[in-house]
PDB file of N, CA and C in Angstrom:
ATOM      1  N   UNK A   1      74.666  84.731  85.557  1.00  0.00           N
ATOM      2  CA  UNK A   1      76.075  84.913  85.898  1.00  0.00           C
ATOM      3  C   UNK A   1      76.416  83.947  87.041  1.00  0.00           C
ATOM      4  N   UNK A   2      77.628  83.494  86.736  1.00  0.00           N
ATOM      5  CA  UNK A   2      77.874  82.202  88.065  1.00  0.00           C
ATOM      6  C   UNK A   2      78.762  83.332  89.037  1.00  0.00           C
ATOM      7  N   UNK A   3      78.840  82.549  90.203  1.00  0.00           N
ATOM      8  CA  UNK A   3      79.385  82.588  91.427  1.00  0.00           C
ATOM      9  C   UNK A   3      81.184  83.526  90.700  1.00  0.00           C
ATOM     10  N   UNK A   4      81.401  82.445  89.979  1.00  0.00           N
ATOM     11  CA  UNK A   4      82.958  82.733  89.830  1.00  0.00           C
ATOM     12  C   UNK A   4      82.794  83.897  88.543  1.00  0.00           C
ATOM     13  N   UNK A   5      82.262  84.327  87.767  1.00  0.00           N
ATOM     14  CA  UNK A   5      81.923  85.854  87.370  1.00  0.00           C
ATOM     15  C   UNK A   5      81.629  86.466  88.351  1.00  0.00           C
ATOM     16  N   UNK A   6      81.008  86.453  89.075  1.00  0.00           N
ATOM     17  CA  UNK A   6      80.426  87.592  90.083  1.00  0.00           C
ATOM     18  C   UNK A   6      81.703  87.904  90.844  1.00  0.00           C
ATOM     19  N   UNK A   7      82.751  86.998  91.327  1.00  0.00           N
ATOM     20  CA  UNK A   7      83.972  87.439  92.375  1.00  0.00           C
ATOM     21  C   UNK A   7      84.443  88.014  91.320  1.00  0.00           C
ATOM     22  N   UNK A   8      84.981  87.439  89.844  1.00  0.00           N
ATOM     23  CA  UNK A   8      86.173  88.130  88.821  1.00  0.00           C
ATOM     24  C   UNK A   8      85.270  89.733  88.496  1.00  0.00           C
ATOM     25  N   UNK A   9      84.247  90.063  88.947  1.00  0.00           N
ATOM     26  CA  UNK A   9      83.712  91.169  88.327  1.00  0.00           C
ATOM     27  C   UNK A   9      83.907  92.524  90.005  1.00  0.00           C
ATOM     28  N   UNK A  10      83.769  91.354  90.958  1.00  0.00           N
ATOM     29  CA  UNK A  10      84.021  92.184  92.172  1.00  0.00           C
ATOM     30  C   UNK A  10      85.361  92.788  91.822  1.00  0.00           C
ATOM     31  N   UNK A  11      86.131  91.572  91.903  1.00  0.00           N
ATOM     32  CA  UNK A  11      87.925  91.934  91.566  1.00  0.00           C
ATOM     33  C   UNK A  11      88.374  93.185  90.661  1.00  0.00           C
ATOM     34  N   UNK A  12      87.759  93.419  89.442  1.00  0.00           N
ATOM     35  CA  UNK A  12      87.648  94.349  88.312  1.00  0.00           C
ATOM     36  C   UNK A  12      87.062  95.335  88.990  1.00  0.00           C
ATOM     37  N   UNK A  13      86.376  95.525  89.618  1.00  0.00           N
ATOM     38  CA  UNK A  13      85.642  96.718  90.299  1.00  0.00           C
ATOM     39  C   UNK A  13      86.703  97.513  91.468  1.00  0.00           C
ATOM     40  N   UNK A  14      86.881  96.224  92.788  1.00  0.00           N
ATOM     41  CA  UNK A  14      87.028  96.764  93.635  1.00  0.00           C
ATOM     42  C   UNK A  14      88.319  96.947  93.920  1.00  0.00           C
ATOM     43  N   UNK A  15      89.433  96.835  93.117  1.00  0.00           N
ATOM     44  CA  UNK A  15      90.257  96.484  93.202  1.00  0.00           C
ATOM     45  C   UNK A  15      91.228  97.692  93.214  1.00  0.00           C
ATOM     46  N   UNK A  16      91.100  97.594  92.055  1.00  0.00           N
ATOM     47  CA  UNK A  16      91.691  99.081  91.739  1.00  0.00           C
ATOM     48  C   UNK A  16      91.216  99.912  91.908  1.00  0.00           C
ATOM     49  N   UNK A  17      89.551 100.414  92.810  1.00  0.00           N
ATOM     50  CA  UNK A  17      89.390 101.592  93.560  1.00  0.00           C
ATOM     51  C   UNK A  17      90.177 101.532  94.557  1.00  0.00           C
ATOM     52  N   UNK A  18      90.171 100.390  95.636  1.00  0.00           N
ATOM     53  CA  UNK A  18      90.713 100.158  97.033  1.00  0.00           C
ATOM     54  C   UNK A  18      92.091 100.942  96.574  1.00  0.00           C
ATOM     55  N   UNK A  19      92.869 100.282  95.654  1.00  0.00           N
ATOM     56  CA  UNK A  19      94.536 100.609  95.984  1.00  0.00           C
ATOM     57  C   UNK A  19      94.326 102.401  95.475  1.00  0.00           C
ATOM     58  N   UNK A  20      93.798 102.833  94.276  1.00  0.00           N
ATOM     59  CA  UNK A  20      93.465 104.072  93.899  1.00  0.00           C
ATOM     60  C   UNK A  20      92.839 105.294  95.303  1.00  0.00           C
ATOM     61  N   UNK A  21      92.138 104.608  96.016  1.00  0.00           N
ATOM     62  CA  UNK A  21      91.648 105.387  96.875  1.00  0.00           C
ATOM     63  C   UNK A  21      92.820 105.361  98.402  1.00  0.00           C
ATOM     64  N   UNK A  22      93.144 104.156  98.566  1.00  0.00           N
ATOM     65  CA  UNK A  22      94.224 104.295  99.856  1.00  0.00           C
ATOM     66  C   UNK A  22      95.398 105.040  99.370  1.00  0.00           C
ATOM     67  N   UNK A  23      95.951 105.507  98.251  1.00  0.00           N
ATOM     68  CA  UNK A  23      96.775 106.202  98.082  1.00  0.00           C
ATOM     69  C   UNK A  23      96.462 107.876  98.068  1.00  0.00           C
ATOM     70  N   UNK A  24      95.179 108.145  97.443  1.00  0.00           N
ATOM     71  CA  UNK A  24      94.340 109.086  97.273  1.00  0.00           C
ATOM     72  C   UNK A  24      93.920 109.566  98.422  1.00  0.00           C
ATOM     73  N   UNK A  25      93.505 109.143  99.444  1.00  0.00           N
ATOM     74  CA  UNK A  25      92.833 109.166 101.036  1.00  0.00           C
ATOM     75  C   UNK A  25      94.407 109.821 101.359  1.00  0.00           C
ATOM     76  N   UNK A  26      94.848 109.103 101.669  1.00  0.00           N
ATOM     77  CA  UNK A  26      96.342 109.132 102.262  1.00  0.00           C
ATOM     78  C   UNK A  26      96.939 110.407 102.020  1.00  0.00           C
ATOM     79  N   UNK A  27      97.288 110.256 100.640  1.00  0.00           N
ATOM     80  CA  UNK A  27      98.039 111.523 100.329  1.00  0.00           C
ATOM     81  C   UNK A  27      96.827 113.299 100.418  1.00  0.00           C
ATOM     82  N   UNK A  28      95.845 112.882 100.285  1.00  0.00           N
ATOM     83  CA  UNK A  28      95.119 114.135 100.508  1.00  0.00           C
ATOM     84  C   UNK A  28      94.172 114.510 101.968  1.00  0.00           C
ATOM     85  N   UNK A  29      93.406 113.738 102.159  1.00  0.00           N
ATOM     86  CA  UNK A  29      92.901 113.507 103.487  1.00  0.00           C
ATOM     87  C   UNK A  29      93.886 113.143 104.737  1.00  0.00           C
ATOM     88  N   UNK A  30      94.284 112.844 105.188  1.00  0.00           N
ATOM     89  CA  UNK A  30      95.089 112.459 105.646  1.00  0.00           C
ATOM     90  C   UNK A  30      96.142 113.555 106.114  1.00  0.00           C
ATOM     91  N   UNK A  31      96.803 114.161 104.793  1.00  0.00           N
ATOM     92  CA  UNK A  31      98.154 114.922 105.131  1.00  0.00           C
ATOM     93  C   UNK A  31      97.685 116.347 105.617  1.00  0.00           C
ATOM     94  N   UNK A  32      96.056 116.606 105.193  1.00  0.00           N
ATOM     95  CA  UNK A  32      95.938 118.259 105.816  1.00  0.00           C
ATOM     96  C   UNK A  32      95.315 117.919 106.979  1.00  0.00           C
ATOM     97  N   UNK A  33      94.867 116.499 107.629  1.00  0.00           N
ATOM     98  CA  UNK A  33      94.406 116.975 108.679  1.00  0.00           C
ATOM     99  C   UNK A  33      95.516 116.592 109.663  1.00  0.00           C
ATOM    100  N   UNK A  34      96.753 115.949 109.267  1.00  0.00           N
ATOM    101  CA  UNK A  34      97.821 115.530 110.292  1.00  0.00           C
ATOM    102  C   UNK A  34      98.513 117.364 110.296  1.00  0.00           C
ATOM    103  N   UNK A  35      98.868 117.716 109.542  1.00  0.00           N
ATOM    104  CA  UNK A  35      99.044 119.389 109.124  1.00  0.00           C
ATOM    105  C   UNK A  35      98.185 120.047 110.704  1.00  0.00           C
ATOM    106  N   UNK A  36      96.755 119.952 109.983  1.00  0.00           N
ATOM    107  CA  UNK A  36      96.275 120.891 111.237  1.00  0.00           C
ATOM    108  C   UNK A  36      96.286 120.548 112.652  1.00  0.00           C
ATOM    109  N   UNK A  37      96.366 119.187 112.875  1.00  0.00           N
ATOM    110  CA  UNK A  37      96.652 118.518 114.242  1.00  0.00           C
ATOM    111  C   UNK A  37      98.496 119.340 114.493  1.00  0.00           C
ATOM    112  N   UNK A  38      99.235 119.150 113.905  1.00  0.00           N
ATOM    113  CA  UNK A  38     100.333 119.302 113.897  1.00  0.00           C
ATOM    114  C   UNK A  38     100.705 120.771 114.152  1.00  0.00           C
ATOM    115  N   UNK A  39      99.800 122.097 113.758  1.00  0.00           N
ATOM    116  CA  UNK A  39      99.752 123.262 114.163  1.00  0.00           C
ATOM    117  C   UNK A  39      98.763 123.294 115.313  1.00  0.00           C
ATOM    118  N   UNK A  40      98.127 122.530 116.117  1.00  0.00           N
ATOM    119  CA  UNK A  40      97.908 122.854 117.583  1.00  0.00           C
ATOM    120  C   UNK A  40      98.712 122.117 118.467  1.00  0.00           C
ATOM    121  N   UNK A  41      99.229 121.327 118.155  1.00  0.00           N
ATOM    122  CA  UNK A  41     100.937 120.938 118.691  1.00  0.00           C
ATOM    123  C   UNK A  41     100.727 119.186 119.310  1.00  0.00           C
ATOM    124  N   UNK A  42      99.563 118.633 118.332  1.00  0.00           N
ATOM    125  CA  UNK A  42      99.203 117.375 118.834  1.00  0.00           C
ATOM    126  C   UNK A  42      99.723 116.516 117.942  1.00  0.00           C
ATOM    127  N   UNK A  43     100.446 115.567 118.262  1.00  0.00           N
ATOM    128  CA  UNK A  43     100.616 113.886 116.999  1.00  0.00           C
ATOM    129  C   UNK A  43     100.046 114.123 116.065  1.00  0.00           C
ATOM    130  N   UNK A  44     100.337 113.154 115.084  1.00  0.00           N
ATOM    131  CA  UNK A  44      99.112 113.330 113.995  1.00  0.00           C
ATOM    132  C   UNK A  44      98.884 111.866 114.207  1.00  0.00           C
ATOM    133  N   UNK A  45      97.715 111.257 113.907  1.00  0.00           N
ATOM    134  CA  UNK A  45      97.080 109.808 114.240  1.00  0.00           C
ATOM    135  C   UNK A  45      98.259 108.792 113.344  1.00  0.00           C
ATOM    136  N   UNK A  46      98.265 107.736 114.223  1.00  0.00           N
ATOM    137  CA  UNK A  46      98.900 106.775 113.851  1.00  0.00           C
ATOM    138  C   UNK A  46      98.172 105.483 113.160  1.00  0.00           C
ATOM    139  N   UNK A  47      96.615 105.861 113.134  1.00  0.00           N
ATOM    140  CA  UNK A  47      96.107 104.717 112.548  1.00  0.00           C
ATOM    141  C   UNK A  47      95.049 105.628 111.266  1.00  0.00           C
ATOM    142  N   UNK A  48      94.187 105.008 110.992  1.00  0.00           N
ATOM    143  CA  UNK A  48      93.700 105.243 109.851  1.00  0.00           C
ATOM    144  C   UNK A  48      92.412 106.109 110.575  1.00  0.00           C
ATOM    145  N   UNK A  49      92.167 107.509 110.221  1.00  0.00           N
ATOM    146  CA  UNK A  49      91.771 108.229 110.669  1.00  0.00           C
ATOM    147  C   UNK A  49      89.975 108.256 109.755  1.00  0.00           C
ATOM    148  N   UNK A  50      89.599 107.586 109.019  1.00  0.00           N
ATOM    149  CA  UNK A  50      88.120 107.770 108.263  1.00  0.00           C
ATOM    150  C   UNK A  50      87.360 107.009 108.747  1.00  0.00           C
ATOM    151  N   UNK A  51      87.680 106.247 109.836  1.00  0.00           N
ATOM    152  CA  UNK A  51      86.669 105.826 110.948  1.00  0.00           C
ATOM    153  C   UNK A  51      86.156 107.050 111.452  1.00  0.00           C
ATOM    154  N   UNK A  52      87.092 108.136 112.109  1.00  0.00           N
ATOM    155  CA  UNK A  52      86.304 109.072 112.632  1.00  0.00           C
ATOM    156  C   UNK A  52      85.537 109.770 112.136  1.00  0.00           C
ATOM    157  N   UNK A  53      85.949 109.733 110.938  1.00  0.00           N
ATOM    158  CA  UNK A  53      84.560 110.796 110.037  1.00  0.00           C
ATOM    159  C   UNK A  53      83.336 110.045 110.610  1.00  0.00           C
ATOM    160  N   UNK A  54      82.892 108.996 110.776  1.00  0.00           N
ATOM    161  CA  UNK A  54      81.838 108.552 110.608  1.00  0.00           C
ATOM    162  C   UNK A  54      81.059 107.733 111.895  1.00  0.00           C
ATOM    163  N   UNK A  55      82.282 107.171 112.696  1.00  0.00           N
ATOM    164  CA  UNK A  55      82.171 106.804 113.622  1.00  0.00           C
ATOM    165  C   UNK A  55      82.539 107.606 115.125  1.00  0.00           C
ATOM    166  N   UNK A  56      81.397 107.685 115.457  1.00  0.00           N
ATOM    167  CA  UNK A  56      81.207 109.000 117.078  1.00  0.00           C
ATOM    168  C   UNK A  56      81.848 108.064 117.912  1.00  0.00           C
ATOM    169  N   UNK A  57      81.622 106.932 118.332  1.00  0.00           N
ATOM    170  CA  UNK A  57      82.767 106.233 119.515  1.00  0.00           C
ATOM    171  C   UNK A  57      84.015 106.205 119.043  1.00  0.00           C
ATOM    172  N   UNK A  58      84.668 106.322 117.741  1.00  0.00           N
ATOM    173  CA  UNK A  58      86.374 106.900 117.654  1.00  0.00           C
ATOM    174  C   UNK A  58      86.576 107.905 117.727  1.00  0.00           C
ATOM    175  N   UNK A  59      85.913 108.817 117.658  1.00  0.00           N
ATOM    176  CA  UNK A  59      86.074 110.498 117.632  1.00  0.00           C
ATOM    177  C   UNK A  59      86.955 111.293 119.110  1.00  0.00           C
ATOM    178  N   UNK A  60      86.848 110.303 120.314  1.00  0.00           N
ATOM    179  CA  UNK A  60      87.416 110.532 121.311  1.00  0.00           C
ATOM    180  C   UNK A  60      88.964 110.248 121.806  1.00  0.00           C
ATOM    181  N   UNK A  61      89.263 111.218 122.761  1.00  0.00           N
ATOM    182  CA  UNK A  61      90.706 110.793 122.992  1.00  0.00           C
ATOM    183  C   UNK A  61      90.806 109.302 123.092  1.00  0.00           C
ATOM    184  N   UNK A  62      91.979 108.445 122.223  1.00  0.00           N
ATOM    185  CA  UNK A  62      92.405 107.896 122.607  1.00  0.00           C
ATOM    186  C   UNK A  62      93.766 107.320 123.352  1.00  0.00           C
ATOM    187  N   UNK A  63      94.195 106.353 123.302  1.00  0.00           N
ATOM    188  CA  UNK A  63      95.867 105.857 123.721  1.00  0.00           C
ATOM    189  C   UNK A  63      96.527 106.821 122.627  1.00  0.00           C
ATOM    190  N   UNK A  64      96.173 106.378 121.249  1.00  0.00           N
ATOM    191  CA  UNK A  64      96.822 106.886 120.194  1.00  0.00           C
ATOM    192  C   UNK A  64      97.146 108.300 119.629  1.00  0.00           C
ATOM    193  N   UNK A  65      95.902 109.125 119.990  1.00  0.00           N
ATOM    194  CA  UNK A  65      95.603 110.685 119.402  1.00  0.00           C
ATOM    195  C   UNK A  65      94.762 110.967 120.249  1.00  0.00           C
ATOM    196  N   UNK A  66      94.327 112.121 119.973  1.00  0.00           N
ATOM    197  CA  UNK A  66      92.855 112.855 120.137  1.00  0.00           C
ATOM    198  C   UNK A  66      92.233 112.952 119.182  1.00  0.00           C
ATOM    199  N   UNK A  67      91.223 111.858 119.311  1.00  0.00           N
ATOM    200  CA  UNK A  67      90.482 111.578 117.839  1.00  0.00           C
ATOM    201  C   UNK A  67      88.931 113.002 117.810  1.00  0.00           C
ATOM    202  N   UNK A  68      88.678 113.851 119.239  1.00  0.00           N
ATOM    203  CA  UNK A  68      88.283 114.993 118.654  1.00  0.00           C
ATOM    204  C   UNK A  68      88.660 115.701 117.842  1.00  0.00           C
ATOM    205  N   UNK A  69      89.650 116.115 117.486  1.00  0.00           N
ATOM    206  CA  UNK A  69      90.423 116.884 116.220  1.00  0.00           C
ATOM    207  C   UNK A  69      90.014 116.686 114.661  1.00  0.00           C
ATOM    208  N   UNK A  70      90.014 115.219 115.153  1.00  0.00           N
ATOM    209  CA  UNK A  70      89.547 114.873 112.908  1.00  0.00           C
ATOM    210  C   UNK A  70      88.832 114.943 112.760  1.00  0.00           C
ATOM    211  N   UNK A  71      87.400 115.605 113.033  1.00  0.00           N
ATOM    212  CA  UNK A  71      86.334 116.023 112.234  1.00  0.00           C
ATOM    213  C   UNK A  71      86.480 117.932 112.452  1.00  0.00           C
ATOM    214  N   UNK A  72      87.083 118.103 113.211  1.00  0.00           N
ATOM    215  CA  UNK A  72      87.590 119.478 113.236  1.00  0.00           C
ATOM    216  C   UNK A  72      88.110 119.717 111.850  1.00  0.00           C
ATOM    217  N   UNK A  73      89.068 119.398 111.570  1.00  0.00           N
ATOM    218  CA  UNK A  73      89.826 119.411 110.193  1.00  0.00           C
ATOM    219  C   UNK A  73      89.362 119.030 109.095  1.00  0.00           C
ATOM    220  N   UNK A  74      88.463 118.413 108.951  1.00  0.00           N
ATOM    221  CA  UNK A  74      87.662 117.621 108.370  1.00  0.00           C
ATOM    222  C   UNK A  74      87.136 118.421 107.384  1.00  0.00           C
ATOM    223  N   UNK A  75      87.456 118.294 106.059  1.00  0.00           N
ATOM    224  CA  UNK A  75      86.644 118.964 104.930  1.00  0.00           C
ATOM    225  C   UNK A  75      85.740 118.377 103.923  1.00  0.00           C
ATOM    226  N   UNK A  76      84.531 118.574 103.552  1.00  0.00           N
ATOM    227  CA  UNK A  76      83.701 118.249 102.842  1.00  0.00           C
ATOM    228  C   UNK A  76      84.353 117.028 101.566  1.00  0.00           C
ATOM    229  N   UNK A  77      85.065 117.362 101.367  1.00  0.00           N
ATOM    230  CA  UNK A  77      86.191 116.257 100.351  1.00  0.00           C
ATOM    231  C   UNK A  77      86.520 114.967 100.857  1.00  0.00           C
ATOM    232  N   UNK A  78      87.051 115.599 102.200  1.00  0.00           N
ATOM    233  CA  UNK A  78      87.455 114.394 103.011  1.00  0.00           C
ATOM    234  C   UNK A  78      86.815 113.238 103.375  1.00  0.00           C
ATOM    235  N   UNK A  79      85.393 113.432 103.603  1.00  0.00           N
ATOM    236  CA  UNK A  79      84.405 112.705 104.361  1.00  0.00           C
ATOM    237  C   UNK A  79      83.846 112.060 102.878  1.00  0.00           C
ATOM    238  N   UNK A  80      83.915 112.718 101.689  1.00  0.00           N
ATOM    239  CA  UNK A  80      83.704 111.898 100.177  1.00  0.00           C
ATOM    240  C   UNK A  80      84.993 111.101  99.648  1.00  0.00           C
ATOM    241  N   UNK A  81      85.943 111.398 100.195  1.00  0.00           N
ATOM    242  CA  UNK A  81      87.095 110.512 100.120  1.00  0.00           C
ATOM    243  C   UNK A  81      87.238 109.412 101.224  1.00  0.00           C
ATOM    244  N   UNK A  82      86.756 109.796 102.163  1.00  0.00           N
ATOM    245  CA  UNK A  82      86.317 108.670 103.283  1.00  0.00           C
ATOM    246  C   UNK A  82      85.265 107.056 102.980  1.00  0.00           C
ATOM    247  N   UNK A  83      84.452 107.813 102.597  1.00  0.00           N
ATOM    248  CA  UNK A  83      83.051 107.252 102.074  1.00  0.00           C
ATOM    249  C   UNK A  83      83.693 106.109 100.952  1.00  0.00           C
ATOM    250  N   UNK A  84      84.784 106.931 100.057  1.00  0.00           N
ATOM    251  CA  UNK A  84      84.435 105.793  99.147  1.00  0.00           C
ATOM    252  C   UNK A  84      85.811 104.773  99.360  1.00  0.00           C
ATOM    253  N   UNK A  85      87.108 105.466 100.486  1.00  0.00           N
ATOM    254  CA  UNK A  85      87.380 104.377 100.557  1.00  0.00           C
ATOM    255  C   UNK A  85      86.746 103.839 101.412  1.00  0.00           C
ATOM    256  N   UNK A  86      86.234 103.620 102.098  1.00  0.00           N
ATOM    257  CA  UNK A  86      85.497 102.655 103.378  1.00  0.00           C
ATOM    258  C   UNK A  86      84.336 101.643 102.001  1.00  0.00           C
ATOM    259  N   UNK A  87      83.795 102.096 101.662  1.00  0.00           N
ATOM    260  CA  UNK A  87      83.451 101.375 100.685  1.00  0.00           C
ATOM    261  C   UNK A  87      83.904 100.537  99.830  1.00  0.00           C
ATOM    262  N   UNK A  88      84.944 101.017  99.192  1.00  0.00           N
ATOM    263  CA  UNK A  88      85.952 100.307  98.564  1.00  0.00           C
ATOM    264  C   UNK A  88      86.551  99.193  99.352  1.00  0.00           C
ATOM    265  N   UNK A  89      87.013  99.500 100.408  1.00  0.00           N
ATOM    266  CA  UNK A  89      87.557  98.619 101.466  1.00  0.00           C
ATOM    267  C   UNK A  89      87.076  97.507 101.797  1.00  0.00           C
ATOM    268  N   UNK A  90      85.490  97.815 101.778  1.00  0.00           N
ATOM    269  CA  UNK A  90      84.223  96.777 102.196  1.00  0.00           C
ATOM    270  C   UNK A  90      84.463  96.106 100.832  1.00  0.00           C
ATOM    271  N   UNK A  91      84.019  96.626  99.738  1.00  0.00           N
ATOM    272  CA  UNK A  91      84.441  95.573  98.768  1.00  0.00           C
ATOM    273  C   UNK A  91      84.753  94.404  98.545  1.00  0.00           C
ATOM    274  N   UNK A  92      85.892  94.997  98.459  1.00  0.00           N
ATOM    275  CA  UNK A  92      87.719  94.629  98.708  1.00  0.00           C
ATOM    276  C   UNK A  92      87.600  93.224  99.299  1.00  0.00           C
ATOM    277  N   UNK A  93      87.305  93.346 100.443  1.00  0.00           N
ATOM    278  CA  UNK A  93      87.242  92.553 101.603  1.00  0.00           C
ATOM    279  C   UNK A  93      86.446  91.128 101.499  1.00  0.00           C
ATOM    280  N   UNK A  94      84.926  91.938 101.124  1.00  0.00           N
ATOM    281  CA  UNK A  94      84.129  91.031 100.821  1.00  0.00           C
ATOM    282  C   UNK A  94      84.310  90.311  98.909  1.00  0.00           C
ATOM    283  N   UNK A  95      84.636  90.574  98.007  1.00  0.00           N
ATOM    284  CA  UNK A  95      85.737  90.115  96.820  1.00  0.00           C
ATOM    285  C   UNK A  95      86.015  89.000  97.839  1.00  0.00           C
ATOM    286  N   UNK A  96      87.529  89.422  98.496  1.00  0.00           N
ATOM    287  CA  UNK A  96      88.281  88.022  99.071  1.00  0.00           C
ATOM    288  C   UNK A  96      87.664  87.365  99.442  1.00  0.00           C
ATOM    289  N   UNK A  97      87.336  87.127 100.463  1.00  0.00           N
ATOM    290  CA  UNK A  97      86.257  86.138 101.239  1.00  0.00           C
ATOM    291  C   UNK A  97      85.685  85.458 100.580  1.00  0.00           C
ATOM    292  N   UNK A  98      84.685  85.474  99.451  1.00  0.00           N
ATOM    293  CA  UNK A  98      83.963  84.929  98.588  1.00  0.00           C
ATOM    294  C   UNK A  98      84.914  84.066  97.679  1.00  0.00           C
ATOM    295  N   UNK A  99      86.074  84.643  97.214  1.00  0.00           N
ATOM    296  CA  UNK A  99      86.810  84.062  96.758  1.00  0.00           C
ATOM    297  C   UNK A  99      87.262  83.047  97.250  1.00  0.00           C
ATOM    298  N   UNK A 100      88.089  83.169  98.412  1.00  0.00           N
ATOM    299  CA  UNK A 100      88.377  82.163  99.167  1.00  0.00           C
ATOM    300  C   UNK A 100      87.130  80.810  99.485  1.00  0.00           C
ATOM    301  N   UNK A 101      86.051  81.438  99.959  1.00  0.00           N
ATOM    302  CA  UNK A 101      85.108  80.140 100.300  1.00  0.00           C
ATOM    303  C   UNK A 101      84.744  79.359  98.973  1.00  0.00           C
ATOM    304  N   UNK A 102      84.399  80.104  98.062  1.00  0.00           N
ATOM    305  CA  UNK A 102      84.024  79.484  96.781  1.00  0.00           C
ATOM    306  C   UNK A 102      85.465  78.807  96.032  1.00  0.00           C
ATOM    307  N   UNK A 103      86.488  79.242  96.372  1.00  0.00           N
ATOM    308  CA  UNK A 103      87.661  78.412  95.535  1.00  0.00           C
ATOM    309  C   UNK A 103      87.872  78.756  94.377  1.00  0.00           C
ATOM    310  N   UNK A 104      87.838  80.216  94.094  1.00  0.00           N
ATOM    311  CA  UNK A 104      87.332  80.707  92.543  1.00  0.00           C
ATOM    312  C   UNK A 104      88.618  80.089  91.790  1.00  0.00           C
ATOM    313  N   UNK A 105      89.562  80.525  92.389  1.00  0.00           N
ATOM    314  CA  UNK A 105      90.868  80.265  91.787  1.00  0.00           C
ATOM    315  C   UNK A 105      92.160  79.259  91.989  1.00  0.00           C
ATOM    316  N   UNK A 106      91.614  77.863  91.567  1.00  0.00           N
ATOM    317  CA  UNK A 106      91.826  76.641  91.698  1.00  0.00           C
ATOM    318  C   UNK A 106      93.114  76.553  90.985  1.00  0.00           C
TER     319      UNK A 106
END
């Protein structure tokens, strides 16, 4: 398999998880834990909150929120909806890049 199959096969893959899952994340993850932030009378995060699932140095107050809260709220779903967009994302990401350096699409 060449270089330029391997990106068109990333693309087919990652593509339509990324947009499938940021809508999916969003509308489900996302809206119950801004919900439960929102019944102890705090903001709900203004940035993308599935770093904290996973990452312990965002988990803390920041400028933005109190990023202790989102693993509070945090349901077993969430952190598998986390997982695969962060994955997806990585993808995603890495797709472009490759694309771009290699010139797939001349």
């Amino acid at each position: 398999m060449s270089i330029e199959g391997f990106v068109h096969l990333m693309f087919i893959v990652f593509m339509p998880l990324f947009l499938l899952m940021t809508a999916l994340f969003h509308r489900v993850s996302a809206a119950y834990i801004s919900k439960g932030m929102e019944s102890e009378g705090v903001l709900p995060p203004s940035w993308d909150i599935c770093y904290g699932y996973f990452f312990k140095r965002w988990r803390g107050p920041t400028f933005m929120f109190d990023g202790r809260l989102v693993p509070k709220y945090a349901r077993t779903v969430d952190k598998v909806l986390a997982c695969i967009y962060l994955f997806s994302t990585l993808g995603f990401g890495i797709a472009l890049i490759l694309a771009a350096y290699f010139d797939v699409y001349q």
